[in-house]
Protein backbone atom coordinates (compact mmCIF):
# COMPACT_ATOMS: atom_id res chain seq x y z
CA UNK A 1 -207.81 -133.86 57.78
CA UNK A 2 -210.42 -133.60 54.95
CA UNK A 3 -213.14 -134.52 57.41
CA UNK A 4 -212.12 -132.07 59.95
CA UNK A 5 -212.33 -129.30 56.98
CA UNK A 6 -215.53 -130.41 56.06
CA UNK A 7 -216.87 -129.75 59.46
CA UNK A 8 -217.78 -133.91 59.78
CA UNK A 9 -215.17 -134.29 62.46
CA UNK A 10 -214.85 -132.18 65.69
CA UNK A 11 -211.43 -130.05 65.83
CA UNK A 12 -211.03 -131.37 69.82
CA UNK A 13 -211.49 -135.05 68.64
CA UNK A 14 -209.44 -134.61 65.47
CA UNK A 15 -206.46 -132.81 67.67
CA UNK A 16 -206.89 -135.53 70.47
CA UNK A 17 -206.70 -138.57 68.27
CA UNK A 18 -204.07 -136.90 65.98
CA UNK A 19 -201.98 -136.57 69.56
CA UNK A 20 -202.63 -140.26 70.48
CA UNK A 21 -201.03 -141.19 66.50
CA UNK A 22 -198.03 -138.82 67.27
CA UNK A 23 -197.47 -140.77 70.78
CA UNK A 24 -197.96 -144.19 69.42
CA UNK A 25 -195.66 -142.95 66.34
CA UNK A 26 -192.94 -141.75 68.93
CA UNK A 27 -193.20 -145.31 71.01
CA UNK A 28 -192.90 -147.28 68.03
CA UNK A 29 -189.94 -145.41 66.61
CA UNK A 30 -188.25 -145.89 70.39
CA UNK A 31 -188.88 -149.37 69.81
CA UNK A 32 -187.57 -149.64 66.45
CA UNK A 33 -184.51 -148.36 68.05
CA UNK A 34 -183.88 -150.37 70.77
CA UNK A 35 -184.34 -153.36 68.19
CA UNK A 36 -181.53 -151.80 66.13
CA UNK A 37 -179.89 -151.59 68.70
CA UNK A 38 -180.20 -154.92 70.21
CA UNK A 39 -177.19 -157.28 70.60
CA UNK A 40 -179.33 -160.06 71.19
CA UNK A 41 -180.95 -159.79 67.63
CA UNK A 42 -178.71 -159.46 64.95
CA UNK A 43 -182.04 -160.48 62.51
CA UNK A 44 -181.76 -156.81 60.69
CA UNK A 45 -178.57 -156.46 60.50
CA UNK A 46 -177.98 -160.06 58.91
CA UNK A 47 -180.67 -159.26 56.55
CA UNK A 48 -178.85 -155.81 55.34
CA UNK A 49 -175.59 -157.95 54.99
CA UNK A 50 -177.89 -160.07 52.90
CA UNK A 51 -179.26 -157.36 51.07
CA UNK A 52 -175.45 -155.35 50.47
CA UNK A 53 -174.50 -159.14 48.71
CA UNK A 54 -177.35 -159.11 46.39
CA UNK A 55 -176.53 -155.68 45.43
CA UNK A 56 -173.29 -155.73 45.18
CA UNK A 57 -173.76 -158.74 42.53
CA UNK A 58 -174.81 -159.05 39.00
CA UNK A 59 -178.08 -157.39 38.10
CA UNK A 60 -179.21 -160.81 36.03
CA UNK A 61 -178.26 -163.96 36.46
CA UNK A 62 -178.59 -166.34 33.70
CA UNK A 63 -176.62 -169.42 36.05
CA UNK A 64 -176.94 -170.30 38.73
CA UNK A 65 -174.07 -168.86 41.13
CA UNK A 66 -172.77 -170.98 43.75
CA UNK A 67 -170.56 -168.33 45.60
CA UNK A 68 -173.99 -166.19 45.89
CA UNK A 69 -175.74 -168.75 46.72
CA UNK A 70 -173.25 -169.88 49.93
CA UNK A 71 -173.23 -165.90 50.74
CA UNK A 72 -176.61 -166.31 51.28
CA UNK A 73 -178.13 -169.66 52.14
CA UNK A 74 -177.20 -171.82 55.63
CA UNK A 75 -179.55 -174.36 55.03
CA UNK A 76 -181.28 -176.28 52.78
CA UNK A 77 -184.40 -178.42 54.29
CA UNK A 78 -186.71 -181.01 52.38
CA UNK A 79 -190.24 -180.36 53.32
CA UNK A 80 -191.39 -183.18 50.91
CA UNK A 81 -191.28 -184.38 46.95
CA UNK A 82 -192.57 -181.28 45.92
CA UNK A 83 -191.27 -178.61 48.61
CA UNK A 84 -188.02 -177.31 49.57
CA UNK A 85 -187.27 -174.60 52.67
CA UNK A 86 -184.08 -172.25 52.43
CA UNK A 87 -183.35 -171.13 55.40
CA UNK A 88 -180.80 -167.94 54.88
CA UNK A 89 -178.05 -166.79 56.77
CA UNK A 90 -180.16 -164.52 59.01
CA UNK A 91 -183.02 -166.87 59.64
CA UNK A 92 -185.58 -166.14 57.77
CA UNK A 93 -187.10 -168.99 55.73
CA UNK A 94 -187.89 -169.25 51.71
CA UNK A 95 -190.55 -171.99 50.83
CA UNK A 96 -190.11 -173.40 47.21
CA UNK A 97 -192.36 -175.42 45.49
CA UNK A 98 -190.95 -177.77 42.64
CA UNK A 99 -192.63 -178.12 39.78
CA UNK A 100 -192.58 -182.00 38.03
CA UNK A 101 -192.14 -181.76 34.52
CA UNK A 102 -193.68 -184.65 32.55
CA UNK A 103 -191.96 -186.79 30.34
């Protein structure tokens, strides 16, 4: 918008790309939709339920909680000695490194 006000950028070129943005804008938000709306993914929806459990819990924890923890982990998978993967309840993976304290 600055450009076109500056007289660098031609107001048919500006309008025409700024159409093409508002189209591709429009697709994506149909998209977006039909995702939502999908029964066949239930990825967003298991990450809000993931997301309402966090919230709906302590804002610091100073333990570890076990009941949050089941809420939202479904498996736990040893990469190697020093790296764990969570996998959470709606599929998404957390990589951990653990660090070795000396003795």
């Amino acid at each position: 918008t600055q450009l076109k006000q500056q007289g660098s950028v031609d107001p048919d070129i500006f309008i025409s790309r700024g159409n093409l943005l508002a189209e591709r804008r429009r697709e994506l938000k149909l998209q977006k939709e039909r995702i939502l709306r999908s029964e066949e993914d239930h990825t967003i929806q298991q990450t809000q339920d993931l997301l309402d459990v966090l919230e709906s819990g302590p804002d610091w924890l100073d333990d570890f909680d076990e009941q949050l923890f089941s809420d939202m982990v479904e498996k736990i998978v040893v990469v190697d000695n020093e790296t764990l993967r969570f996998r959470l309840l709606n599929g998404l993976e957390v990589t951990e490194k653990i660090e070795r304290t000396q003795r």
